[in-house]
C-alpha atoms as a PDB file:
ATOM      1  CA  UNK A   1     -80.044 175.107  40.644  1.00  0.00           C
ATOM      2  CA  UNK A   2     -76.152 175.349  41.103  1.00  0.00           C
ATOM      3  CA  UNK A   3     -74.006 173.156  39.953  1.00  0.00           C
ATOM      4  CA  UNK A   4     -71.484 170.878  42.740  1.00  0.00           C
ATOM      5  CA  UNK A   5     -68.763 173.002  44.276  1.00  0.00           C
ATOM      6  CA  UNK A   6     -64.987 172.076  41.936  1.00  0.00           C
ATOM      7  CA  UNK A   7     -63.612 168.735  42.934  1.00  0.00           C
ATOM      8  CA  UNK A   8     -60.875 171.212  44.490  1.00  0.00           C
ATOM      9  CA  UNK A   9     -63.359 173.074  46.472  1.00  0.00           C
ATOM     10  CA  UNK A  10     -64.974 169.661  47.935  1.00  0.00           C
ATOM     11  CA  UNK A  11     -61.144 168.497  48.575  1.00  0.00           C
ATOM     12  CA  UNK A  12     -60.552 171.428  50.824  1.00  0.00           C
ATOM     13  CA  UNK A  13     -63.705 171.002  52.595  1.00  0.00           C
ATOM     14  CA  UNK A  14     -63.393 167.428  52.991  1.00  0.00           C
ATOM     15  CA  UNK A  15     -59.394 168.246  53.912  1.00  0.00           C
ATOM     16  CA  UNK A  16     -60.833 170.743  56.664  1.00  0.00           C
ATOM     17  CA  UNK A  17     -63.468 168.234  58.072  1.00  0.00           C
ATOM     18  CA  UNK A  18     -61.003 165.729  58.355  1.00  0.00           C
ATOM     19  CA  UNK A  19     -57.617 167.762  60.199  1.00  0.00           C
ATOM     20  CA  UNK A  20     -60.842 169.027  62.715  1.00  0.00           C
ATOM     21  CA  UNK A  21     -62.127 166.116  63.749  1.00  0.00           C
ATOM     22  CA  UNK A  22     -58.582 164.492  63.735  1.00  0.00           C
ATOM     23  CA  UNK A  23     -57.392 167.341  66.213  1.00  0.00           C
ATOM     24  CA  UNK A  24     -60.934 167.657  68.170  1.00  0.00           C
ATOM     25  CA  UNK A  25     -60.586 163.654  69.211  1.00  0.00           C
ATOM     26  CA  UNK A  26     -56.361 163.799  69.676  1.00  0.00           C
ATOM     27  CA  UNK A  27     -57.720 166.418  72.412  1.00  0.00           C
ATOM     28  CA  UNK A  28     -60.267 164.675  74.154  1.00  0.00           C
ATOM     29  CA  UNK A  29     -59.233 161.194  73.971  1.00  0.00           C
ATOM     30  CA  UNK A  30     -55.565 160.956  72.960  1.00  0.00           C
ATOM     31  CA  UNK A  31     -54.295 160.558  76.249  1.00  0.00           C
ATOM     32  CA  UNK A  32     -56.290 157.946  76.645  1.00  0.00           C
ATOM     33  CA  UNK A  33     -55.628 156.057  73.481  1.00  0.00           C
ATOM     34  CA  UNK A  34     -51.563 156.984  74.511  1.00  0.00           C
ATOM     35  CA  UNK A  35     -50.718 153.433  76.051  1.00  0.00           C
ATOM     36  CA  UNK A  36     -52.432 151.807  73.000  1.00  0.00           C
ATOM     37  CA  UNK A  37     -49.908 150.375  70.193  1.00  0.00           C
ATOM     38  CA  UNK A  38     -50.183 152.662  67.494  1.00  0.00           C
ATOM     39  CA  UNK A  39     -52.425 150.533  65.089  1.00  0.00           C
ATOM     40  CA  UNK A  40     -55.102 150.485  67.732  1.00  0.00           C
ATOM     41  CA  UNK A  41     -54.816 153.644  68.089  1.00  0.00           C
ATOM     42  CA  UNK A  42     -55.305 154.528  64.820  1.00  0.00           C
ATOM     43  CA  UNK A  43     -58.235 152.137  64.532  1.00  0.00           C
ATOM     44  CA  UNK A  44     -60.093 153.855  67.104  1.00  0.00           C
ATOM     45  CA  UNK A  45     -59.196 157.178  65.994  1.00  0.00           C
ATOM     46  CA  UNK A  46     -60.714 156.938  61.759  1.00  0.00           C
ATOM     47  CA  UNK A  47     -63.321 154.486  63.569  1.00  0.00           C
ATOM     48  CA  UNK A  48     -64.315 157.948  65.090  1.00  0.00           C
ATOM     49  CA  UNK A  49     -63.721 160.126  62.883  1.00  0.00           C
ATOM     50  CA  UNK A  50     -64.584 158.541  58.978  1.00  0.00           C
ATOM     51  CA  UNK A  51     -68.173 158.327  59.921  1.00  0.00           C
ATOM     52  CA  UNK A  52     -68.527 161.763  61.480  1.00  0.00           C
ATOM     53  CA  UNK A  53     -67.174 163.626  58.859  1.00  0.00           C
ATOM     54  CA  UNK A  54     -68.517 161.277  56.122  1.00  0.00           C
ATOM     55  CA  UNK A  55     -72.266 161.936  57.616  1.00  0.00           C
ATOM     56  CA  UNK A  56     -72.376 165.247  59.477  1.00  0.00           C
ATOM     57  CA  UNK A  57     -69.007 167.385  58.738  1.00  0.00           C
ATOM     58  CA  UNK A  58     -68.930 167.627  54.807  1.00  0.00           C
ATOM     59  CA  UNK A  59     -72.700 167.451  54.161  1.00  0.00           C
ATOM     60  CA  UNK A  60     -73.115 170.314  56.791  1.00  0.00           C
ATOM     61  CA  UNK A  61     -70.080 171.976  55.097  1.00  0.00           C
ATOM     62  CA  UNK A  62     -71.414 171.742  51.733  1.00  0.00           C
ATOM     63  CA  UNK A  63     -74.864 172.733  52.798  1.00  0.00           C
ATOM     64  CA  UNK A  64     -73.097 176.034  53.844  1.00  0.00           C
ATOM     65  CA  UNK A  65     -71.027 176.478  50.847  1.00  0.00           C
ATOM     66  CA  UNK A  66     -74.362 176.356  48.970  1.00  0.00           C
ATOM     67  CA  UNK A  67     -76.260 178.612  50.975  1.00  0.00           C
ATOM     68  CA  UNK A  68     -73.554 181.031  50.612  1.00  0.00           C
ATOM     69  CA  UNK A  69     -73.474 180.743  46.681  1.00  0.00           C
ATOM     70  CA  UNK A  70     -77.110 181.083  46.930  1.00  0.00           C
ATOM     71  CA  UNK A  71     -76.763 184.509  48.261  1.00  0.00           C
ATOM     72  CA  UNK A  72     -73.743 185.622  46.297  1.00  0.00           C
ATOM     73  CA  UNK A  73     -75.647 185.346  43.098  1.00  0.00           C
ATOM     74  CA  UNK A  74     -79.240 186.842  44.857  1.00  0.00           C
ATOM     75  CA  UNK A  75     -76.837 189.760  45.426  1.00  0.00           C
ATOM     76  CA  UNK A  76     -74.829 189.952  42.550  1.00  0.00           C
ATOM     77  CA  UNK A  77     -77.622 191.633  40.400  1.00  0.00           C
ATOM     78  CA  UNK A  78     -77.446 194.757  43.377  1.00  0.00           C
ATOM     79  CA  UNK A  79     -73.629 194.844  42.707  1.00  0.00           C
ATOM     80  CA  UNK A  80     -74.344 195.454  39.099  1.00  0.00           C
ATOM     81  CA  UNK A  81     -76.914 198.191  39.856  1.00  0.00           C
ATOM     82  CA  UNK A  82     -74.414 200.110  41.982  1.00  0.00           C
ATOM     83  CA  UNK A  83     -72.009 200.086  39.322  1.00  0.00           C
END
């Protein structure tokens, strides 16, 4: 089993996640949330986007990462043959 991705790795997935979602729902809905004073704005906006990339973006993300780390180190033994 492989150990967690580096607090520094999970920060710049999380960081990624987070500036997406951010820009995805600024897209769709900002100019409707435009007239709203900013609080309220800002309430619907992390209301939106906290549990989306709390329960889909950075499991899904770190799902990948580990899939990929998976098949870096299935391969790495081929790299070493080559050599």
């Amino acid at each position: 089993m492989l150990s967690a991705p580096s607090v520094h790795r999970r920060a710049l997935l999380t960081w990624l996640s987070v500036y997406s979602m951010i820009m995805l729902v600024q897209l769709l809905i900002g100019s409707a949330l435009a007239s709203l004073p900013l609080p309220l704005r800002t309430l619907v906006l992390t209301a939106i986007v906290v549990p989306v990339v709390v329960y889909a973006l950075v499991p899904t993300l770190l799902r990948a990462h580990e899939h990929l780390r998976r098949r870096q180190r299935a391969r790495a033994p081929e790299r070493l043959r080559d050599l």
